[in-house]
PDB file of N, CA and C in Angstrom:
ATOM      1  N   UNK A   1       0.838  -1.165   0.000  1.00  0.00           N
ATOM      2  CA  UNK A   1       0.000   0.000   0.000  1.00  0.00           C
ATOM      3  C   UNK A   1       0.890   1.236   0.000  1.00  0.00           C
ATOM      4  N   UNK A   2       0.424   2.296  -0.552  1.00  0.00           N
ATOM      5  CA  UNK A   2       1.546   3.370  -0.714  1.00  0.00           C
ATOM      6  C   UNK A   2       1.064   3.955   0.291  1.00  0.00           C
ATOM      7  N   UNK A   3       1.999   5.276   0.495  1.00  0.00           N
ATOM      8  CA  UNK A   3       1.769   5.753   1.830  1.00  0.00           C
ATOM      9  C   UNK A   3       1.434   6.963   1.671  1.00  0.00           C
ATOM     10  N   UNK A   4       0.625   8.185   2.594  1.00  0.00           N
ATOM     11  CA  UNK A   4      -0.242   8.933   2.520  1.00  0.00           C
ATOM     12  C   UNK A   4       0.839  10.554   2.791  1.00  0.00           C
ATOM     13  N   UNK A   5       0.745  11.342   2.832  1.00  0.00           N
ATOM     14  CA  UNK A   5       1.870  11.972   3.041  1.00  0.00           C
ATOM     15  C   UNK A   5       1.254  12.822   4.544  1.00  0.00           C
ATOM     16  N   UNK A   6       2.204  13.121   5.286  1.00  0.00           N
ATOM     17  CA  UNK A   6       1.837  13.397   6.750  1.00  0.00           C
ATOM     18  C   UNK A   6       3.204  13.719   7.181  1.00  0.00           C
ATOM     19  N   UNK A   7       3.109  15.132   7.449  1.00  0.00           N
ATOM     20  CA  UNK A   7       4.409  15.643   8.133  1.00  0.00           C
ATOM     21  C   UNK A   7       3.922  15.406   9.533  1.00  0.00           C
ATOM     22  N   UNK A   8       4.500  14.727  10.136  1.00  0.00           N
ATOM     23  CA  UNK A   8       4.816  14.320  11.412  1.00  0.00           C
ATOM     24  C   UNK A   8       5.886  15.570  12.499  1.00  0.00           C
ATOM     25  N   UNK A   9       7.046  16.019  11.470  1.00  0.00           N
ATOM     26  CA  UNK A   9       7.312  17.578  12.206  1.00  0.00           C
ATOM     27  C   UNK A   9       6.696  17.996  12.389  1.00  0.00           C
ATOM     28  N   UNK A  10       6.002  18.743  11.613  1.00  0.00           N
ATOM     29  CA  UNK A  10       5.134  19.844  11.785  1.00  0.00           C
ATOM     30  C   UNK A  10       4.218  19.446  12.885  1.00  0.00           C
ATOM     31  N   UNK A  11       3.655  18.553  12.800  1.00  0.00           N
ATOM     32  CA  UNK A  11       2.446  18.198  14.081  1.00  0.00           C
ATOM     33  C   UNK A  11       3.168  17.764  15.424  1.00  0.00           C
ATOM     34  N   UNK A  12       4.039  17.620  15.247  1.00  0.00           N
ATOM     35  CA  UNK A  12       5.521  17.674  16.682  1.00  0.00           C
ATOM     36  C   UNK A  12       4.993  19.077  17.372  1.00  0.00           C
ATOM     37  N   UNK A  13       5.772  19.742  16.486  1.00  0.00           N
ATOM     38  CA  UNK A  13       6.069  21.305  16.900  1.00  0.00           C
ATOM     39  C   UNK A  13       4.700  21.595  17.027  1.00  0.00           C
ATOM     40  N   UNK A  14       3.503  21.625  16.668  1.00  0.00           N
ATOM     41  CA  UNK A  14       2.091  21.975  17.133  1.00  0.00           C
ATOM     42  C   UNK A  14       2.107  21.454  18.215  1.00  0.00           C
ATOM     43  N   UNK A  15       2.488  20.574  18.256  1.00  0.00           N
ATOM     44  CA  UNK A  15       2.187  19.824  19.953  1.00  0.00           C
ATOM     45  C   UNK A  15       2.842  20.263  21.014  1.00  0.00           C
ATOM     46  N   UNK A  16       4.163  20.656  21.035  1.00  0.00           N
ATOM     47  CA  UNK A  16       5.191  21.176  21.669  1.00  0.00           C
ATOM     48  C   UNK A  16       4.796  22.466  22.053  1.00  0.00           C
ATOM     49  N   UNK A  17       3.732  23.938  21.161  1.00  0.00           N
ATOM     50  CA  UNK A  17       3.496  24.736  21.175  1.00  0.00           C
ATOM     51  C   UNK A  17       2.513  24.814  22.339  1.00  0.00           C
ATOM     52  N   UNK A  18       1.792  23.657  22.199  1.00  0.00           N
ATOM     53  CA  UNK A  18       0.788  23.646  23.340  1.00  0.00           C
ATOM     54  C   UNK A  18       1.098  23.020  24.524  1.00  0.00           C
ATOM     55  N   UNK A  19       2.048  22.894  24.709  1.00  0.00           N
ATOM     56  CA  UNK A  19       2.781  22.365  26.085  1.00  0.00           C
ATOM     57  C   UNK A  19       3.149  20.474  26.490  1.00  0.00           C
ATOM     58  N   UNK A  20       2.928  19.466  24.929  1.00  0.00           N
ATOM     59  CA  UNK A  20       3.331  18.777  24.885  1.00  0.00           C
ATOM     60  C   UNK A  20       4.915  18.680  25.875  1.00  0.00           C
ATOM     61  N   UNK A  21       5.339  17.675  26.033  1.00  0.00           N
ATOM     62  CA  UNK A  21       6.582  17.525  26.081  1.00  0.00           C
ATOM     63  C   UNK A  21       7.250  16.663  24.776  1.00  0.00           C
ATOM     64  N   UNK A  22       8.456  16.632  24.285  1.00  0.00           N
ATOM     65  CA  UNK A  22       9.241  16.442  23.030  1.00  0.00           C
ATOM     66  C   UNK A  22       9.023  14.559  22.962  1.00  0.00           C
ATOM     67  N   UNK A  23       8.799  14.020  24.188  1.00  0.00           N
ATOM     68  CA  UNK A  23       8.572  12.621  24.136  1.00  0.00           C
ATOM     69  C   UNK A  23       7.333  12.598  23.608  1.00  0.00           C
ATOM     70  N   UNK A  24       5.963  12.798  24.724  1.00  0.00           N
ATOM     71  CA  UNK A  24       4.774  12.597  24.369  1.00  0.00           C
ATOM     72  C   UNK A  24       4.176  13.053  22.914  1.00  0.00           C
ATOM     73  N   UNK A  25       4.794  14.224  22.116  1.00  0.00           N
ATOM     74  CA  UNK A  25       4.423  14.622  20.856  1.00  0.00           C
ATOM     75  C   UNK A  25       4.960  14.148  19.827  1.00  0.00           C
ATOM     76  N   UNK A  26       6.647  13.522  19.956  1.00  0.00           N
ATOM     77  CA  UNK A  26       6.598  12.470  19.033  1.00  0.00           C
ATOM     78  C   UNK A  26       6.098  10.819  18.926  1.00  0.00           C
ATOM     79  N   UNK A  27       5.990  10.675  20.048  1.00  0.00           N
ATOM     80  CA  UNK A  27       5.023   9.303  20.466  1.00  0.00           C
ATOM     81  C   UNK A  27       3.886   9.210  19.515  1.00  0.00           C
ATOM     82  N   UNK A  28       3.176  10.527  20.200  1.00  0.00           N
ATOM     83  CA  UNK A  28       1.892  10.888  19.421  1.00  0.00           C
ATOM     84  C   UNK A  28       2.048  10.430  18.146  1.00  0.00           C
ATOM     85  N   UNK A  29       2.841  11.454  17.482  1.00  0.00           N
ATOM     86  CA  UNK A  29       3.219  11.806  15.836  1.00  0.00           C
ATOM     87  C   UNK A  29       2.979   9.923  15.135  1.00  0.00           C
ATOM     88  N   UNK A  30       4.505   9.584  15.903  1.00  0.00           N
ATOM     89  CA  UNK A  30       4.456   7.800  14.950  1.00  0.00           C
ATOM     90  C   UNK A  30       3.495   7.451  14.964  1.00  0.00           C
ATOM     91  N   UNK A  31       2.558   7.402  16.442  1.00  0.00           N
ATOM     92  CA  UNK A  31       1.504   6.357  16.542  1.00  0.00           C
ATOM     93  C   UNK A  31       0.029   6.754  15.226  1.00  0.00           C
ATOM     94  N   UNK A  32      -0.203   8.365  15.443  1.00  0.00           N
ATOM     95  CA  UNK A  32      -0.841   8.272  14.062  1.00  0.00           C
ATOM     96  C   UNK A  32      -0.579   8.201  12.993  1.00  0.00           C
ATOM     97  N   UNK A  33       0.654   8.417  12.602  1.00  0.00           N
ATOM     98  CA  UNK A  33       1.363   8.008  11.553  1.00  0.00           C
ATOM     99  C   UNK A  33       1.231   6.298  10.955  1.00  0.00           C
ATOM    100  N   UNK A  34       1.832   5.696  11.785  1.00  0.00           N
ATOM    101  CA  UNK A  34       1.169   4.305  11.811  1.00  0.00           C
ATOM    102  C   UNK A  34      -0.263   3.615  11.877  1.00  0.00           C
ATOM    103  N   UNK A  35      -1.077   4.294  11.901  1.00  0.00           N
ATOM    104  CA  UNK A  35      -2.454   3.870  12.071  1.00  0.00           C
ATOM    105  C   UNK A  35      -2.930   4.870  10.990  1.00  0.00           C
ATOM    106  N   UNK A  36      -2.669   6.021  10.564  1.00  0.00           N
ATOM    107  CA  UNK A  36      -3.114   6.140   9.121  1.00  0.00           C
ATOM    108  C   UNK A  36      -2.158   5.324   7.825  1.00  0.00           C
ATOM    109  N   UNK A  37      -1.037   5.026   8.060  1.00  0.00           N
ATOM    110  CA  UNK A  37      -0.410   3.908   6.940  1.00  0.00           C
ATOM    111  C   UNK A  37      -1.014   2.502   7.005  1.00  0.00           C
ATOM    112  N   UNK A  38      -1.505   2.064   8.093  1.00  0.00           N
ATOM    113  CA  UNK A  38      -2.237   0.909   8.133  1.00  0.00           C
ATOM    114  C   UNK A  38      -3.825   0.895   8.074  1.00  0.00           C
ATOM    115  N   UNK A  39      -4.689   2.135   7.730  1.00  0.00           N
ATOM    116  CA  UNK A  39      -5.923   2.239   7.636  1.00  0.00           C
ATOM    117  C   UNK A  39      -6.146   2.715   6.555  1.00  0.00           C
ATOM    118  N   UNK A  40      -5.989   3.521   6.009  1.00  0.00           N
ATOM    119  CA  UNK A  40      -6.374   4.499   4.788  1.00  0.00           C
ATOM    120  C   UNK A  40      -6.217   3.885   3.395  1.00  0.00           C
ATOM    121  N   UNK A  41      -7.491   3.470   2.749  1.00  0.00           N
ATOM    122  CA  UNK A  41      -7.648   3.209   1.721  1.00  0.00           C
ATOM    123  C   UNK A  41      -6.888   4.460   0.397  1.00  0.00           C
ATOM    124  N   UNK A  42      -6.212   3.681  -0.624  1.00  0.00           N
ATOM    125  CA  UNK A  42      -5.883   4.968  -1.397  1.00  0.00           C
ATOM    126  C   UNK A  42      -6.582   4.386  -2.619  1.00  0.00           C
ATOM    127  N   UNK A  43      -6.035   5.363  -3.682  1.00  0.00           N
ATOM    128  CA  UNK A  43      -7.048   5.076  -5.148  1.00  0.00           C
ATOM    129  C   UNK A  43      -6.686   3.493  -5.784  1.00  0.00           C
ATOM    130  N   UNK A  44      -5.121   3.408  -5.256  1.00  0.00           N
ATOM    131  CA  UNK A  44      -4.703   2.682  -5.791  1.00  0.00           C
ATOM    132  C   UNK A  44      -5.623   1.407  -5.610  1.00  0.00           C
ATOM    133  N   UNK A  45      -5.245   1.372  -3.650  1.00  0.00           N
ATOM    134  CA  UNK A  45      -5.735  -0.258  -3.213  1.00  0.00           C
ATOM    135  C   UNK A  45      -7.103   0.039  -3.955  1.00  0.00           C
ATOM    136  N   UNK A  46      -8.265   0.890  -4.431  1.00  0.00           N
ATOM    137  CA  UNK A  46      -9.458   1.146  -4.824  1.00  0.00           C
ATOM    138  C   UNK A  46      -9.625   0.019  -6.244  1.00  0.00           C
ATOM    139  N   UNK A  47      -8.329   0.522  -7.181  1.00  0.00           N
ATOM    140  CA  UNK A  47      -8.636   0.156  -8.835  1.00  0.00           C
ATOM    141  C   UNK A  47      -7.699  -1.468  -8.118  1.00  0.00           C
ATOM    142  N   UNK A  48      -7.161  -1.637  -7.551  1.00  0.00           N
ATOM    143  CA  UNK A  48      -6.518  -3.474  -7.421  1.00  0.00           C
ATOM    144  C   UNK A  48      -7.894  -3.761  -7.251  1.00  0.00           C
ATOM    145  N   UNK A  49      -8.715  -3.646  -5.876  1.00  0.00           N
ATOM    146  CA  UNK A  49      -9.457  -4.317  -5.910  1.00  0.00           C
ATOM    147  C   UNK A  49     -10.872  -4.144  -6.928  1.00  0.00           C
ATOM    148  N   UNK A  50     -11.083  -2.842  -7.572  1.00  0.00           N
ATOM    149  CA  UNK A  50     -12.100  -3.178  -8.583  1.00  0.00           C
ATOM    150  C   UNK A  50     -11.837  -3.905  -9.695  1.00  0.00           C
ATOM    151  N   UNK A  51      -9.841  -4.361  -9.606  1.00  0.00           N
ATOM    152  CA  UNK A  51     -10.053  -5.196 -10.856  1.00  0.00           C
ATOM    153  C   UNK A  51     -10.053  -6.545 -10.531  1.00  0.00           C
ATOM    154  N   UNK A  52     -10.090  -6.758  -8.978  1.00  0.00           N
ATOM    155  CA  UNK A  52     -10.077  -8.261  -8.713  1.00  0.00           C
ATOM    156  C   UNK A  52     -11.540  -8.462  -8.754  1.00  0.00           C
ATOM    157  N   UNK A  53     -12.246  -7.524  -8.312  1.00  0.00           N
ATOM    158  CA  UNK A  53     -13.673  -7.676  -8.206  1.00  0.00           C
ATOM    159  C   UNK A  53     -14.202  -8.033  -9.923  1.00  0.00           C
ATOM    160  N   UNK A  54     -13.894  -7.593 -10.752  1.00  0.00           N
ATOM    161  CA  UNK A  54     -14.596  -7.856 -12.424  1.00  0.00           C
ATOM    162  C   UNK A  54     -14.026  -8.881 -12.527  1.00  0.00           C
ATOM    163  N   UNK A  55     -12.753  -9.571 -12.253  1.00  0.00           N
ATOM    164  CA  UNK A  55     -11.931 -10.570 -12.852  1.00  0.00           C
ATOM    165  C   UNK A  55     -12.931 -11.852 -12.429  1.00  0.00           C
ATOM    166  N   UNK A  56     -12.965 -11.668 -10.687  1.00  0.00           N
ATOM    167  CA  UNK A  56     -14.232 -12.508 -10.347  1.00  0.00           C
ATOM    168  C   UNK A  56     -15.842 -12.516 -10.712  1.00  0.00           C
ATOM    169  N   UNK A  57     -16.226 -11.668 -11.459  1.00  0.00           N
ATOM    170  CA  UNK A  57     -17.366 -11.479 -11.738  1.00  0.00           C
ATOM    171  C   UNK A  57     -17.225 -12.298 -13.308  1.00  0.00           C
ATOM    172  N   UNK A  58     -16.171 -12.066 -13.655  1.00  0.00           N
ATOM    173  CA  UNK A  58     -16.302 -12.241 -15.493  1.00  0.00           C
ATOM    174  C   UNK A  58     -16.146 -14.101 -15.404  1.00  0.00           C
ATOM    175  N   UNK A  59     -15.174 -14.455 -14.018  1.00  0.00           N
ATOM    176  CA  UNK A  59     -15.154 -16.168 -14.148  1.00  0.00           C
ATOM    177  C   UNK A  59     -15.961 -16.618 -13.819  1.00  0.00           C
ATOM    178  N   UNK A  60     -17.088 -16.222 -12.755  1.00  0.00           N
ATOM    179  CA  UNK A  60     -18.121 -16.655 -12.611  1.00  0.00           C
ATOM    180  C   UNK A  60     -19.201 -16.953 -13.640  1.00  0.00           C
ATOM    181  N   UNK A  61     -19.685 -15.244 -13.893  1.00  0.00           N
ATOM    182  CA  UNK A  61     -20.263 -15.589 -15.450  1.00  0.00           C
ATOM    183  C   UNK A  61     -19.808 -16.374 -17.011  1.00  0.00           C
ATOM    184  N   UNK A  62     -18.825 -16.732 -16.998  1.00  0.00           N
ATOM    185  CA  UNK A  62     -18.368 -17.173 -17.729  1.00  0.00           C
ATOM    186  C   UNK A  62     -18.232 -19.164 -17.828  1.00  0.00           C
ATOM    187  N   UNK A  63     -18.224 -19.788 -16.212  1.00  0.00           N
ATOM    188  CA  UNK A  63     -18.151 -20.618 -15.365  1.00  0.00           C
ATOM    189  C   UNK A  63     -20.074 -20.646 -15.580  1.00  0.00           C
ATOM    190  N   UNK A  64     -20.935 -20.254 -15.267  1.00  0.00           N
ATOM    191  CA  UNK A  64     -22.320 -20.516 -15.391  1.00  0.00           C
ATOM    192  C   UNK A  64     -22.660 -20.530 -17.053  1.00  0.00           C
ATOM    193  N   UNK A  65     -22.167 -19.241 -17.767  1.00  0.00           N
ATOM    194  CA  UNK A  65     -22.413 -19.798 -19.438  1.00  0.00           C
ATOM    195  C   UNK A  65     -22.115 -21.369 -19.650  1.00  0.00           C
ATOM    196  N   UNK A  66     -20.572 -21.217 -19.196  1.00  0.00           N
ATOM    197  CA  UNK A  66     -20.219 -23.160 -19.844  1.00  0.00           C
ATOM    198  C   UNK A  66     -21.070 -24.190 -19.555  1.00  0.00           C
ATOM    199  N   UNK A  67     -21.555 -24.168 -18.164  1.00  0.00           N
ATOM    200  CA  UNK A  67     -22.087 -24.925 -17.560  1.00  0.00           C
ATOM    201  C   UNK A  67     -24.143 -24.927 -18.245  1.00  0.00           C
ATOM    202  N   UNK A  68     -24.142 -23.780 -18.573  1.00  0.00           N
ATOM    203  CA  UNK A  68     -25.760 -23.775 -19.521  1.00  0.00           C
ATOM    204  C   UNK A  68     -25.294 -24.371 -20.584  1.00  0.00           C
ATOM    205  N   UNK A  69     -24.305 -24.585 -21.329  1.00  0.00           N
ATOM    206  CA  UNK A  69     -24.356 -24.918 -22.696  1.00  0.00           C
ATOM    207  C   UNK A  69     -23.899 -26.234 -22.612  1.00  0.00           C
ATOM    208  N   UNK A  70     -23.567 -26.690 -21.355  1.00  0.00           N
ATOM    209  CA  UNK A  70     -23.016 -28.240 -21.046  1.00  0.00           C
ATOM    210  C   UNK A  70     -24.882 -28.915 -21.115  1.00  0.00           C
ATOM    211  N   UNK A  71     -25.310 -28.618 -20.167  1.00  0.00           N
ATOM    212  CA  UNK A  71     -26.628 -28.673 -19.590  1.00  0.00           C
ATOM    213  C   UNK A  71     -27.598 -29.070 -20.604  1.00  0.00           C
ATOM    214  N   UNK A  72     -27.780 -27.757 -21.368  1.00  0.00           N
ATOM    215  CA  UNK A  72     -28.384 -27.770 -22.880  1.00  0.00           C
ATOM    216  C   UNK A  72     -28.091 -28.842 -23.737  1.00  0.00           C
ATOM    217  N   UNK A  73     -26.546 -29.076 -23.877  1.00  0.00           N
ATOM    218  CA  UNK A  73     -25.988 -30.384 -25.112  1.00  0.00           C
ATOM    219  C   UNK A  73     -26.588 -31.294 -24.345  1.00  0.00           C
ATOM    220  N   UNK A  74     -26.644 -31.612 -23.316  1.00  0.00           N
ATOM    221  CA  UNK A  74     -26.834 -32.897 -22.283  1.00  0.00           C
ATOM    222  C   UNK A  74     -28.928 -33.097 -22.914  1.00  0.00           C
ATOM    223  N   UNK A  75     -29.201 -31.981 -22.629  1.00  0.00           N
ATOM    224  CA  UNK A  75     -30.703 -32.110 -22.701  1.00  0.00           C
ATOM    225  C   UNK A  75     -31.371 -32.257 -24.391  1.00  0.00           C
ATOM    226  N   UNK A  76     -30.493 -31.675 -24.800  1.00  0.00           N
ATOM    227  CA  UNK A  76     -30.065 -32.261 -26.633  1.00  0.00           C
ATOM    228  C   UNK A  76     -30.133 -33.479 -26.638  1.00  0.00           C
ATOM    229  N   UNK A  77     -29.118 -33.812 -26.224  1.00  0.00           N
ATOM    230  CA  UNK A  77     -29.260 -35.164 -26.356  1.00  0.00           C
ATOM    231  C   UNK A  77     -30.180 -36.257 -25.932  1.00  0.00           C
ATOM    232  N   UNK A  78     -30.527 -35.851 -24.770  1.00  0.00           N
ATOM    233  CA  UNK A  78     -31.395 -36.660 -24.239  1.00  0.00           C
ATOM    234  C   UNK A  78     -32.808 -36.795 -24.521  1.00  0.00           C
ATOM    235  N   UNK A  79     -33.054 -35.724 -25.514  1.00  0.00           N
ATOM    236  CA  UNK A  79     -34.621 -35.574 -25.811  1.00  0.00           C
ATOM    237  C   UNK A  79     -34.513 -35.841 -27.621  1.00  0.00           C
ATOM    238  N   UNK A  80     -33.515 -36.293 -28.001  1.00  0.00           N
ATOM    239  CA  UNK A  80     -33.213 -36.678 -29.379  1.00  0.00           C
ATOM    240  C   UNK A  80     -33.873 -38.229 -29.866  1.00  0.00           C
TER     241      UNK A  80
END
């Protein structure tokens, strides 16, 4: 997954401004940093999975055609 862009300085020093201490505001910083790189859908993961989603849609339908025209020859035959 690619990663989202997030200055983590900058939101340091906001924190620090408001009376953070230099531990607790970079603590802060990684931990959302890490939980928006591990949550946040991007366009990308969006188009992987809309193309896994058609790929599965097209074998399915494609998997039920064969199987009507198996069905059909079968009932061809059997009513011949």
């Amino acid at each position: 997954m690619e990663s989202i862009i997030y200055d983590t300085l900058a939101y340091v020093k906001k924190l620090k401004q408001v009376g953070f201490t230099d531990e607790q505001a970079e603590i802060q910083a990684e931990e959302i940093a890490r939980i928006l790189n591990e949550n946040i859908v991007t366009k990308k993961d969006i188009k992987e999975l809309e193309y896994k989603l058609k790929y599965q849609i097209i074998t399915a339908v494609g998997g039920m055609l064969v199987g009507a025209v198996i069905i059909i020859g079968v009932l061809i035959k059997i009513l011949q």
